[in-house]
C-alpha atoms as a PDB file:
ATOM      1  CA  UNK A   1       0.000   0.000   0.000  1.00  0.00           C
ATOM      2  CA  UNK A   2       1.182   2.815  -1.296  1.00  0.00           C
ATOM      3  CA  UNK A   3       0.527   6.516   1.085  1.00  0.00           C
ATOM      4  CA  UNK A   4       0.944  10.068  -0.398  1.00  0.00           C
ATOM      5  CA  UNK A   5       2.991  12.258   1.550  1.00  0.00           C
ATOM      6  CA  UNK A   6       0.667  14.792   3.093  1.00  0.00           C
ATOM      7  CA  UNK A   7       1.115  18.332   2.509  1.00  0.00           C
ATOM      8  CA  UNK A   8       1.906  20.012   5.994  1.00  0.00           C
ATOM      9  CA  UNK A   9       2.402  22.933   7.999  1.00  0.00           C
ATOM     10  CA  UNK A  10       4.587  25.806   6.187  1.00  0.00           C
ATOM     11  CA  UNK A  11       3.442  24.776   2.742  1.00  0.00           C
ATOM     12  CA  UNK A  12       1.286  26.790   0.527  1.00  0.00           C
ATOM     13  CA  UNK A  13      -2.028  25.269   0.159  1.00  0.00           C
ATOM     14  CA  UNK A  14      -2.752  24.641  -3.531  1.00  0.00           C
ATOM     15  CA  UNK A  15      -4.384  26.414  -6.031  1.00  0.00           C
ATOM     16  CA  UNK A  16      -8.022  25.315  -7.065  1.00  0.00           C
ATOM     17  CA  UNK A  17     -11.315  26.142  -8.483  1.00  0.00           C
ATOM     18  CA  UNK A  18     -14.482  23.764  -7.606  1.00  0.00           C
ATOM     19  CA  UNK A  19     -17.870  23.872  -7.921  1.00  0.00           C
ATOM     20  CA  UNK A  20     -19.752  23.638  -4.301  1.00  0.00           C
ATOM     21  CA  UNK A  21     -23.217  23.835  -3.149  1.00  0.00           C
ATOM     22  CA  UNK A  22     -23.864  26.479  -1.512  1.00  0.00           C
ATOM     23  CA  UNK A  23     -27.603  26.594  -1.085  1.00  0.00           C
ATOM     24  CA  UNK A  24     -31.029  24.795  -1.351  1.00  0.00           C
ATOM     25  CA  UNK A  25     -32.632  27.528  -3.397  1.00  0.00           C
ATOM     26  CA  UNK A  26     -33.722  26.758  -6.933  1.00  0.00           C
ATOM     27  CA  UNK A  27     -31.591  27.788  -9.290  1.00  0.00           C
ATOM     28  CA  UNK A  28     -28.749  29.364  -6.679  1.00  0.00           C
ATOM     29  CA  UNK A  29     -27.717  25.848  -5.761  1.00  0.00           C
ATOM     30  CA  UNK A  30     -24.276  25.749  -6.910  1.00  0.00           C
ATOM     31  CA  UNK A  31     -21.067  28.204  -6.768  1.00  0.00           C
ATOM     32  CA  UNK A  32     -17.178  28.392  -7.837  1.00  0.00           C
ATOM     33  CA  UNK A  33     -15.392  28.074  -4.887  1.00  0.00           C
ATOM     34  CA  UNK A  34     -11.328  29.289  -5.596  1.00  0.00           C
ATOM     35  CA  UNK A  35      -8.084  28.956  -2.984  1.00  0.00           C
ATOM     36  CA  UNK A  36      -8.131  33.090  -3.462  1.00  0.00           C
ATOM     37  CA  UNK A  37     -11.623  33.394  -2.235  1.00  0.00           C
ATOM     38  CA  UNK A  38     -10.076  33.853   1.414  1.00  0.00           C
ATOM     39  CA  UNK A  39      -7.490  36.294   0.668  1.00  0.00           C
ATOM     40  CA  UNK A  40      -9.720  38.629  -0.688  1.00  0.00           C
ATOM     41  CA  UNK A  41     -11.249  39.234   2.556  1.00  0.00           C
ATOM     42  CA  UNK A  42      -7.764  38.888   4.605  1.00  0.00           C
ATOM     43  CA  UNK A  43      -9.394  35.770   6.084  1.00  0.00           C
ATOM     44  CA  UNK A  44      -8.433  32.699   7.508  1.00  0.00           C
ATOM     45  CA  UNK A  45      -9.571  29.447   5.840  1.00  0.00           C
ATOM     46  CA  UNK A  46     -10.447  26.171   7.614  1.00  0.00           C
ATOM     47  CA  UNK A  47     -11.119  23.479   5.334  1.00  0.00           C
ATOM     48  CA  UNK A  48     -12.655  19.997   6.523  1.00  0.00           C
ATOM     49  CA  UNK A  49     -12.592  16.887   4.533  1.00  0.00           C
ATOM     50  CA  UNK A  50     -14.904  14.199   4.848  1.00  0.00           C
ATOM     51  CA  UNK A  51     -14.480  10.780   3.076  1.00  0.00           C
ATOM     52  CA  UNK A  52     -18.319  10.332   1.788  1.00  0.00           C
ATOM     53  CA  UNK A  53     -21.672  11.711   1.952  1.00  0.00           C
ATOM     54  CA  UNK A  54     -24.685   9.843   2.483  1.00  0.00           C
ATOM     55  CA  UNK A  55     -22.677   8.022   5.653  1.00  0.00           C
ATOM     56  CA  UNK A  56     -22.754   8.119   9.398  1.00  0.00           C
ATOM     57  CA  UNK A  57     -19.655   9.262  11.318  1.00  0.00           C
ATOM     58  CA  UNK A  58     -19.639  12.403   8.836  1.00  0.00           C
ATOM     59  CA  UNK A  59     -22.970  14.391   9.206  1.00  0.00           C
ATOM     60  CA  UNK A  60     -22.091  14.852  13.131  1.00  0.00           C
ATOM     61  CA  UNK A  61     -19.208  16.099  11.967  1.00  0.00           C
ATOM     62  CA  UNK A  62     -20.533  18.881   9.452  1.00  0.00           C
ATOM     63  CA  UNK A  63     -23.694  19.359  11.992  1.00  0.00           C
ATOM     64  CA  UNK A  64     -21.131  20.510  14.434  1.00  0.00           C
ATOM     65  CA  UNK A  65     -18.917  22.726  12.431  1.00  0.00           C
ATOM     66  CA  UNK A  66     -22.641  24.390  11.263  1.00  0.00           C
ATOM     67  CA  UNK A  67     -23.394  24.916  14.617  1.00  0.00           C
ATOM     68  CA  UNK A  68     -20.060  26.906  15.742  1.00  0.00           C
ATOM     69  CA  UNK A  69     -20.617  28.392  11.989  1.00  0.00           C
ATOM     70  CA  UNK A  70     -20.527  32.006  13.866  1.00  0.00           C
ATOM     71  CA  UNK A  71     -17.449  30.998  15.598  1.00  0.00           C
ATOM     72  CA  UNK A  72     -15.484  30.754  12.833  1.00  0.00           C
ATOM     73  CA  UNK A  73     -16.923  33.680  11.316  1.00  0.00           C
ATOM     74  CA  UNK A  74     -16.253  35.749  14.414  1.00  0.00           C
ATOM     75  CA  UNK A  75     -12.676  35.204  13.649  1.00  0.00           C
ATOM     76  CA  UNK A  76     -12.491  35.877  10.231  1.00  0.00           C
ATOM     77  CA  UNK A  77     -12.345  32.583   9.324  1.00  0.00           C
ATOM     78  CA  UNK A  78     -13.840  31.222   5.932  1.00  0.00           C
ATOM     79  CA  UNK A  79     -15.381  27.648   6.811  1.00  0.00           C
ATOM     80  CA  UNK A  80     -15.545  25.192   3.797  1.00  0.00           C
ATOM     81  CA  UNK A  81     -15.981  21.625   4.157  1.00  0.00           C
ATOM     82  CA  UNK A  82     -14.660  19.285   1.349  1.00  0.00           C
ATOM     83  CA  UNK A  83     -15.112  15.388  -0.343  1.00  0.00           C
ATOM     84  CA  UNK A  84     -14.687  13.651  -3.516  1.00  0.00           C
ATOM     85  CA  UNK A  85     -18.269  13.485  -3.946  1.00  0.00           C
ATOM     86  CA  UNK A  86     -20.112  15.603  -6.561  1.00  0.00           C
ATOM     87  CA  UNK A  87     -21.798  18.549  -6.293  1.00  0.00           C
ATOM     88  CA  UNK A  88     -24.970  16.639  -7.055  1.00  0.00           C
ATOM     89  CA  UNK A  89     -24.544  14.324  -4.862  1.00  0.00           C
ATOM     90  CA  UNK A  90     -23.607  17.074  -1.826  1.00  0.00           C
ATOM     91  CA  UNK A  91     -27.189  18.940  -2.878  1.00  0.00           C
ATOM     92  CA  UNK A  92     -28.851  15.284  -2.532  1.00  0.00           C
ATOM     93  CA  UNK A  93     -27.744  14.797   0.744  1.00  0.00           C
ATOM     94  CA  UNK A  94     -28.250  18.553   1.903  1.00  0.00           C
ATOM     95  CA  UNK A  95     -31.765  18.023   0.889  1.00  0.00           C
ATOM     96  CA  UNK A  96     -32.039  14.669   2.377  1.00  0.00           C
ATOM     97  CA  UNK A  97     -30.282  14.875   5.680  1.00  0.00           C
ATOM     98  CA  UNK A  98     -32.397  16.956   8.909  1.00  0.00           C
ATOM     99  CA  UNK A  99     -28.949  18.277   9.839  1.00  0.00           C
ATOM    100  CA  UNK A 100     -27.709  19.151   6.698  1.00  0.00           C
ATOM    101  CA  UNK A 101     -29.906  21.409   5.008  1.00  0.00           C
ATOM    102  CA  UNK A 102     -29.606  24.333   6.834  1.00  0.00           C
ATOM    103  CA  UNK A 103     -25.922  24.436   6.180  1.00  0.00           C
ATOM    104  CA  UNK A 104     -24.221  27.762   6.403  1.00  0.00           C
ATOM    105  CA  UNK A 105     -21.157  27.022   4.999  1.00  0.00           C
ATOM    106  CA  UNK A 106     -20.557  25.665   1.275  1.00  0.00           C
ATOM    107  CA  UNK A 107     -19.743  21.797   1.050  1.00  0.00           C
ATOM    108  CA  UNK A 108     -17.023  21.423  -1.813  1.00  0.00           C
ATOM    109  CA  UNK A 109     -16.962  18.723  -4.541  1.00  0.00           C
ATOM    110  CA  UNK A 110     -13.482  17.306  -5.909  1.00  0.00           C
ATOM    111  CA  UNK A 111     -15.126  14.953  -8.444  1.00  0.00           C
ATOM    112  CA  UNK A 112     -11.511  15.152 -10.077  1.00  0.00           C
ATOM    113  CA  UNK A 113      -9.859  14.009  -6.763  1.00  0.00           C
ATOM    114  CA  UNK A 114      -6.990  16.195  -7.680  1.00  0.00           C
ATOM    115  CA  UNK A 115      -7.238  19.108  -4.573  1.00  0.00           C
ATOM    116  CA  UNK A 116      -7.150  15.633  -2.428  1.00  0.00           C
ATOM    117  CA  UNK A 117      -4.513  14.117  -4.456  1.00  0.00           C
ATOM    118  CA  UNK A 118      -2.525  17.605  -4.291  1.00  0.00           C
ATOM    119  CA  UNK A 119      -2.772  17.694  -0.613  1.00  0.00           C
ATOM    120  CA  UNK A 120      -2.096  13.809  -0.167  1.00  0.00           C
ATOM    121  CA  UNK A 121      -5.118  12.870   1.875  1.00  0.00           C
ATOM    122  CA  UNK A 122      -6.839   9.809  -0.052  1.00  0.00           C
ATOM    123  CA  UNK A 123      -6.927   6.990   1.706  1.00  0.00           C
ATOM    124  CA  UNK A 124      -5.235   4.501  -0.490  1.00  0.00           C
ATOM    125  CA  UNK A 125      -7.605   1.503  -1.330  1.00  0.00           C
ATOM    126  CA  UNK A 126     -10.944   3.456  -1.662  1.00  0.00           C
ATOM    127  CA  UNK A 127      -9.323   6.982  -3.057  1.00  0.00           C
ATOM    128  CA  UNK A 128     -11.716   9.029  -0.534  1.00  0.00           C
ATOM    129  CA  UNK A 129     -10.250  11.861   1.506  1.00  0.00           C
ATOM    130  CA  UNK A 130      -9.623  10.924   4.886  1.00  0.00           C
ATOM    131  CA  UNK A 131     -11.189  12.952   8.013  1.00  0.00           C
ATOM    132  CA  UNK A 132      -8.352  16.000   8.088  1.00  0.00           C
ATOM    133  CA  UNK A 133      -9.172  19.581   8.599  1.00  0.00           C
ATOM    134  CA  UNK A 134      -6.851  22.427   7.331  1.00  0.00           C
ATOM    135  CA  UNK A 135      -6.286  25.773   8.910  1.00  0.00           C
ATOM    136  CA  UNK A 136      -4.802  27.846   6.415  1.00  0.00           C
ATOM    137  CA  UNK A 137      -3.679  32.022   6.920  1.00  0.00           C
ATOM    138  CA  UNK A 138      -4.937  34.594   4.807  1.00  0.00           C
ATOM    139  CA  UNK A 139      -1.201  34.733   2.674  1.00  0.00           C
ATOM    140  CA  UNK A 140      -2.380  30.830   1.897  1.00  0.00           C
ATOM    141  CA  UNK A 141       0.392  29.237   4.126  1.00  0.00           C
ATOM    142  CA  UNK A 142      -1.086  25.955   5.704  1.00  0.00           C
ATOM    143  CA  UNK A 143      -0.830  26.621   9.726  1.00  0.00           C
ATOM    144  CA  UNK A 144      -2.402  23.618  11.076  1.00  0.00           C
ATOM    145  CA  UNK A 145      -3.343  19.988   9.804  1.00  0.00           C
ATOM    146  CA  UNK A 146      -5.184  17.268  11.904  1.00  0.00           C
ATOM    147  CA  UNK A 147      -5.767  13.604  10.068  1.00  0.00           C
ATOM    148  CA  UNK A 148      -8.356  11.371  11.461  1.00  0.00           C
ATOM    149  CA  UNK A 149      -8.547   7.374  10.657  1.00  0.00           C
ATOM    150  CA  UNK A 150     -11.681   7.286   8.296  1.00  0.00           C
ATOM    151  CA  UNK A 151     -13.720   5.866  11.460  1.00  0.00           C
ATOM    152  CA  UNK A 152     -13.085   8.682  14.480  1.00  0.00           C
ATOM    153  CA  UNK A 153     -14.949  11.595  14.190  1.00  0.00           C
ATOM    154  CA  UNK A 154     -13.031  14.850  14.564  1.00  0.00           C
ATOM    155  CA  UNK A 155     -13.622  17.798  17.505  1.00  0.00           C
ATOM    156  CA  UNK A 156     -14.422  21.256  16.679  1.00  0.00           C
ATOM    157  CA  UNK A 157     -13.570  22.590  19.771  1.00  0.00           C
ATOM    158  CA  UNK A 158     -10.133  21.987  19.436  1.00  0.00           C
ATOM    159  CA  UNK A 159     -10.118  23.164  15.906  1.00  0.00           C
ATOM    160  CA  UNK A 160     -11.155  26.456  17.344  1.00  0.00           C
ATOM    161  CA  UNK A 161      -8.795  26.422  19.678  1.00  0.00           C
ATOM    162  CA  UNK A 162      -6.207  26.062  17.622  1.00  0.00           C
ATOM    163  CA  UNK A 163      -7.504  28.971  15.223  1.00  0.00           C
ATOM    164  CA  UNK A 164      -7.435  30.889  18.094  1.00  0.00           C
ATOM    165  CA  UNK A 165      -3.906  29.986  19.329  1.00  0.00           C
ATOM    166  CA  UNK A 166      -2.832  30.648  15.532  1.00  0.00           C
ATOM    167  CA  UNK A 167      -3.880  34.286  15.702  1.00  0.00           C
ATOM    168  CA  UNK A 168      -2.596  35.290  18.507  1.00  0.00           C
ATOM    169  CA  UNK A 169       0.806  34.888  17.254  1.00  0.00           C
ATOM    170  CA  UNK A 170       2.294  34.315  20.363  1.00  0.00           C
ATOM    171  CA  UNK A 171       3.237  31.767  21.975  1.00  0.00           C
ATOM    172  CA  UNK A 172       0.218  29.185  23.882  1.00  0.00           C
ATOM    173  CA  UNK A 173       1.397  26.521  26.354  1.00  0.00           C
ATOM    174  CA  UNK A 174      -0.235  23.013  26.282  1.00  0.00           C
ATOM    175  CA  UNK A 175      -4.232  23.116  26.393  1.00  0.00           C
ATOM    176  CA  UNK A 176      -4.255  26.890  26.194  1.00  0.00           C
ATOM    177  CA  UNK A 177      -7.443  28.702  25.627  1.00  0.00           C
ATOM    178  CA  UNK A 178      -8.793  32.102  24.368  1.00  0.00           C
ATOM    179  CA  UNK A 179      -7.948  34.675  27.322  1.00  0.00           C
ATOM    180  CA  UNK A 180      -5.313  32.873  28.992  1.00  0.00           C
ATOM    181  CA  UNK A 181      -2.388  34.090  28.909  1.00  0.00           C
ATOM    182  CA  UNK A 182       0.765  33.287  26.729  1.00  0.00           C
ATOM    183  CA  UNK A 183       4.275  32.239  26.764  1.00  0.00           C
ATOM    184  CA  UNK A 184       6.281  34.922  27.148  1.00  0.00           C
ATOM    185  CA  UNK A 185       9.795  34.113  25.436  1.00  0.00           C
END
């Protein structure tokens, strides 16, 4: 078994253009998502990957990243969560799923499997992304990357608090949180 060497802290997170859903409104379903979208803003981008829809482990995932939606947002941080399904088959399960189709955030397709491929996260016998979430600054440089087995559902809560150790751009001991204070050197 062959695994691709996953792209990691310090690197620039690649260049792309996908379609996503982005809503359940006739005719406004579907969007162009791009790596610059971020930047324009001077925003932070945290980017979740999922290995299928229509599955079990990975709606309490997206449920919970909906839920802190304003979280992110309150620190300037674009939320985008990511598979190798299609489009079509995102809107299906949007429309499908209770906790899905009041999603805030746009769920990306990579039909091509080449963003995945690019950042080295398909699992190697079934080519679907494995559970890994991407915190990336607003010049593009990847800042944090967590990989989960495709059976063990990530936690939000420490993906915020890492986003919030990030921008402080200090230093933040072990299990830091938001007001504490920091190391310092």
């Amino acid at each position: 078994m062959t695994q691709n060497r996953i792209l990691s802290v310090g690197s620039t997170f690649p260049a792309f253009t996908k379609q996503a859903v982005v809503s359940l409104e006739k005719g406004k379903e579907f969007a162009d998502l791009t790596s610059e979208d971020h930047k324009i803003n001077d925003q932070w981008l945290v980017m979740f990957w999922w290995p299928k829809d229509f599955t079990f482990v990975c709606p309490t995932e997206i449920a919970e990243f909906n839920k802190n939606y304003d979280e992110f947002r309150d620190r300037d941080a674009m939320l985008i969560g990511a598979s190798t399904d299609s489009e079509f088959v995102h809107l299906a399960w949007r429309q499908n799923h209770e906790d899905l189709n009041k999603l805030r955030f746009p769920m990306l397709a990579d039909t091509s499997k080449s963003l995945a491929e690019e950042l080295g996260i398909l699992e190697a016998n079934e080519k679907v992304a494995y559970r890994v979430t991407y915190i990336v600054d607003p010049q593009g440089i990847i800042r944090w990357v967590s990989l989960n087995d495709l059976s063990v559902g990530r936690n939000v809560a420490e993906v915020l608090r890492v986003l919030d150790a990030l921008q402080t751009d200090e230093l933040c001991p072990c299990n830091w949180k938001k007001g504490e204070e920091t190391i310092a050197a």
